[in-house]
C-alpha atoms as a PDB file:
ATOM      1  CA  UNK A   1       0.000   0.000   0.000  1.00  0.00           C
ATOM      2  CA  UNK A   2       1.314   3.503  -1.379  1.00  0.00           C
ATOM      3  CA  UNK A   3       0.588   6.485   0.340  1.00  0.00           C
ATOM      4  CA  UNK A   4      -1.482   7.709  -2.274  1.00  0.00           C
ATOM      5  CA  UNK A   5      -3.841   4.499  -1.185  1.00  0.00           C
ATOM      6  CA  UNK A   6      -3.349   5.593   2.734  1.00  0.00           C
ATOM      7  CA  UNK A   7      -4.748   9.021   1.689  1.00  0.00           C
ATOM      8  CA  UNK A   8      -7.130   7.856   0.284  1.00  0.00           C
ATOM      9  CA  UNK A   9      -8.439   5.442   3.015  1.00  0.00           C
ATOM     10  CA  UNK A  10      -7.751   8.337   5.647  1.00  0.00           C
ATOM     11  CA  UNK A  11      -9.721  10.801   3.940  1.00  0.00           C
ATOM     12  CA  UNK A  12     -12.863   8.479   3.446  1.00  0.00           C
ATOM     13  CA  UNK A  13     -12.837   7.359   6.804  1.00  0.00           C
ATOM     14  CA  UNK A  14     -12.920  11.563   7.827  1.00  0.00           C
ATOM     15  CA  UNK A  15     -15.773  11.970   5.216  1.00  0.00           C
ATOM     16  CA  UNK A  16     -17.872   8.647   6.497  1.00  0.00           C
ATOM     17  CA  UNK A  17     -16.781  10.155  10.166  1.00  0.00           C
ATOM     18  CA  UNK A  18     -18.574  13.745   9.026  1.00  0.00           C
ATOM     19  CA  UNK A  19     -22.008  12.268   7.621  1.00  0.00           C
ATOM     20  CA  UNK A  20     -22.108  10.181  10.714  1.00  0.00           C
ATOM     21  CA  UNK A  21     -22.249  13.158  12.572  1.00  0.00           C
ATOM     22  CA  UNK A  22     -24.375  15.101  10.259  1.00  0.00           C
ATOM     23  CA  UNK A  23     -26.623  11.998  10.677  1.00  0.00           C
ATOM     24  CA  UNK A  24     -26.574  12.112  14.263  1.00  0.00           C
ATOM     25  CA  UNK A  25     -26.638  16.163  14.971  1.00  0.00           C
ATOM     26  CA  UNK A  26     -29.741  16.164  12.419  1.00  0.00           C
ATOM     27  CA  UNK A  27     -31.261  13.843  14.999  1.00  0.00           C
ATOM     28  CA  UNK A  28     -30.573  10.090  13.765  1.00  0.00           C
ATOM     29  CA  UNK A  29     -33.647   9.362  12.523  1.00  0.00           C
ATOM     30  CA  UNK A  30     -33.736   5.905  10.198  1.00  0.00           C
ATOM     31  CA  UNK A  31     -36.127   7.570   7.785  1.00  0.00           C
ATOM     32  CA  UNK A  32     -36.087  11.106   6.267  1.00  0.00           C
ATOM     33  CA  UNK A  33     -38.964  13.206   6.507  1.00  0.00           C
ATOM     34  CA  UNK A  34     -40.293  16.658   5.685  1.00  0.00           C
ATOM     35  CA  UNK A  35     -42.065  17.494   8.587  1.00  0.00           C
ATOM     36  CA  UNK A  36     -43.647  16.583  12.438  1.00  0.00           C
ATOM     37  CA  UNK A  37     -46.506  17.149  14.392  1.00  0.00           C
ATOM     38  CA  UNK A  38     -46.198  19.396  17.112  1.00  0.00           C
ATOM     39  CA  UNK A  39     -48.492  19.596  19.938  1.00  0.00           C
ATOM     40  CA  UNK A  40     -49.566  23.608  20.489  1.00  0.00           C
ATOM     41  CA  UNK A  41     -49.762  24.546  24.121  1.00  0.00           C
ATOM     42  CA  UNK A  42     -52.842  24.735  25.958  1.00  0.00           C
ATOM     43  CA  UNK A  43     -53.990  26.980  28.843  1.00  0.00           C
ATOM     44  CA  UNK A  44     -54.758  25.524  32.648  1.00  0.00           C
ATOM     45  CA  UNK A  45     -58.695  25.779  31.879  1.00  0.00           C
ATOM     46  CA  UNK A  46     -58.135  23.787  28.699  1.00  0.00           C
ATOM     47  CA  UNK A  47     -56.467  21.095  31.211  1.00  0.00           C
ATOM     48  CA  UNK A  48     -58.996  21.368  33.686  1.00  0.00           C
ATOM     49  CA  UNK A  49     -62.050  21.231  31.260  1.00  0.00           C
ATOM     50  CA  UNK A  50     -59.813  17.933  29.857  1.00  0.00           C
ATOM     51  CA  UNK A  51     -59.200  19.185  26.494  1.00  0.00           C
ATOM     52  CA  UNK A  52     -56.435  17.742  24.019  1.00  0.00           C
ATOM     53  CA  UNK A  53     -54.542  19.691  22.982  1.00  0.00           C
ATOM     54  CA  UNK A  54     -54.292  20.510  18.935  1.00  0.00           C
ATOM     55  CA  UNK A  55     -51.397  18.843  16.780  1.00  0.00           C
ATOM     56  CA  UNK A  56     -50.236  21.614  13.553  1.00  0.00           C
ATOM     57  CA  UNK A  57     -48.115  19.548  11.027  1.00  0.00           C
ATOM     58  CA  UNK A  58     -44.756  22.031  10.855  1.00  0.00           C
ATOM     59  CA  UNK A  59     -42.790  21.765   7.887  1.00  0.00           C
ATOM     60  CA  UNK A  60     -38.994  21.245   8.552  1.00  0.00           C
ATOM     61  CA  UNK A  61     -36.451  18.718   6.707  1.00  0.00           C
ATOM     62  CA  UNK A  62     -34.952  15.645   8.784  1.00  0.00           C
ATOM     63  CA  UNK A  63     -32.553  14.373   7.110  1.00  0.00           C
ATOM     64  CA  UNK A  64     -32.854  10.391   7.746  1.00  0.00           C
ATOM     65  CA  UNK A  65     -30.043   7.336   7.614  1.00  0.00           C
ATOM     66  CA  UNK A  66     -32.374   6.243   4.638  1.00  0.00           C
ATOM     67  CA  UNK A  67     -32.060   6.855   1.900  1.00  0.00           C
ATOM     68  CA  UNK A  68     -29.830  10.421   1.965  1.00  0.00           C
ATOM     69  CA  UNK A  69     -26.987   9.577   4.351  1.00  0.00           C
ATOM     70  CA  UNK A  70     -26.456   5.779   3.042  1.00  0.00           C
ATOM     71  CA  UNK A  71     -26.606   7.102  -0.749  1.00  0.00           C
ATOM     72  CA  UNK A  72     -23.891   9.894   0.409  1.00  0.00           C
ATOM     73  CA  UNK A  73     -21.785   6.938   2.239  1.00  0.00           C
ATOM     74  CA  UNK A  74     -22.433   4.677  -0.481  1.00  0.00           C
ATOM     75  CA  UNK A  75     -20.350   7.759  -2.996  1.00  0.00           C
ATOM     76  CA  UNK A  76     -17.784   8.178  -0.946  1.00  0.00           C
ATOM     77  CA  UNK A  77     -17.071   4.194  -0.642  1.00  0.00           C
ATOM     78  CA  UNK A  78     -17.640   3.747  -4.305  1.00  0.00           C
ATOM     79  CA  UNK A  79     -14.895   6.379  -5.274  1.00  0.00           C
ATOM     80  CA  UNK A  80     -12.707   6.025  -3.001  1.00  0.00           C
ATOM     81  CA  UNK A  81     -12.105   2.113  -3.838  1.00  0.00           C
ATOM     82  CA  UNK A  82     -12.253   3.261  -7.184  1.00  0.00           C
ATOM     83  CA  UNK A  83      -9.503   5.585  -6.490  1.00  0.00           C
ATOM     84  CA  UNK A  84      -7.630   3.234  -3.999  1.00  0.00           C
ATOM     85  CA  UNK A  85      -7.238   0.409  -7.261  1.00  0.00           C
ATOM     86  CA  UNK A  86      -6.343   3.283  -9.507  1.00  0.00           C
ATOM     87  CA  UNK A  87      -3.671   4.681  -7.543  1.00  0.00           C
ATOM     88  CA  UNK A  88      -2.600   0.509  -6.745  1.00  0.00           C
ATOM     89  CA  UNK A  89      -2.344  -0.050 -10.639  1.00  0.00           C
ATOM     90  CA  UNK A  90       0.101   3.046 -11.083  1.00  0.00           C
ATOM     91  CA  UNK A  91       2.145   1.158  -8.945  1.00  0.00           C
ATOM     92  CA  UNK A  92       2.274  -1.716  -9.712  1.00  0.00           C
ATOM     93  CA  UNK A  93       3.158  -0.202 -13.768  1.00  0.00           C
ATOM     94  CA  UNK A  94       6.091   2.229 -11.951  1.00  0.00           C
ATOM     95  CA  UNK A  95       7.688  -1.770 -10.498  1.00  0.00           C
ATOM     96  CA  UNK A  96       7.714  -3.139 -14.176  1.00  0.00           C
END
């Protein structure tokens, strides 16, 4: 292994390190979705009269495990093997 090939492992293991944490800091949710249901507040006489209380869909972008962050992880694995045989073929063809 060349150290074109140990670049090349290091710096996919950083970017599959950084949409991990993307993944997580977004909330690591298996599924993406486009918005929740939020629960609006109600007042004490509401609670004491034994209402619910009203759920408003609120549109806001979670980005989910599936399929976003996998398809992003699935790039960077695809080039970087891609990269790591190209750079292993070079050197192989320097040897002869």
């Amino acid at each position: 292994m060349n150290s074109k090939q140990k670049y090349v492992i290091i710096s996919a293991l950083i970017l599959l390190a950084a949409v991990l944490l993307w993944w997580l800091a977004s909330g690591g949710e298996i599924l993406s979705k486009d918005g929740m249901w939020l629960e609006q507040e109600i007042s004490e006489l509401d609670k004491a009269l034994g209402l619910e209380p009203q759920k408003v869909y609120q549109e806001k972008f979670i980005l989910g495990l599936l399929p976003h962050t996998a398809v992003i992880s699935g790039i960077i694995v695809f080039v970087s093997a891609i990269l790591f045989f190209i750079f292993k073929s070079k050197k192989t063809k320097e040897k002869k």
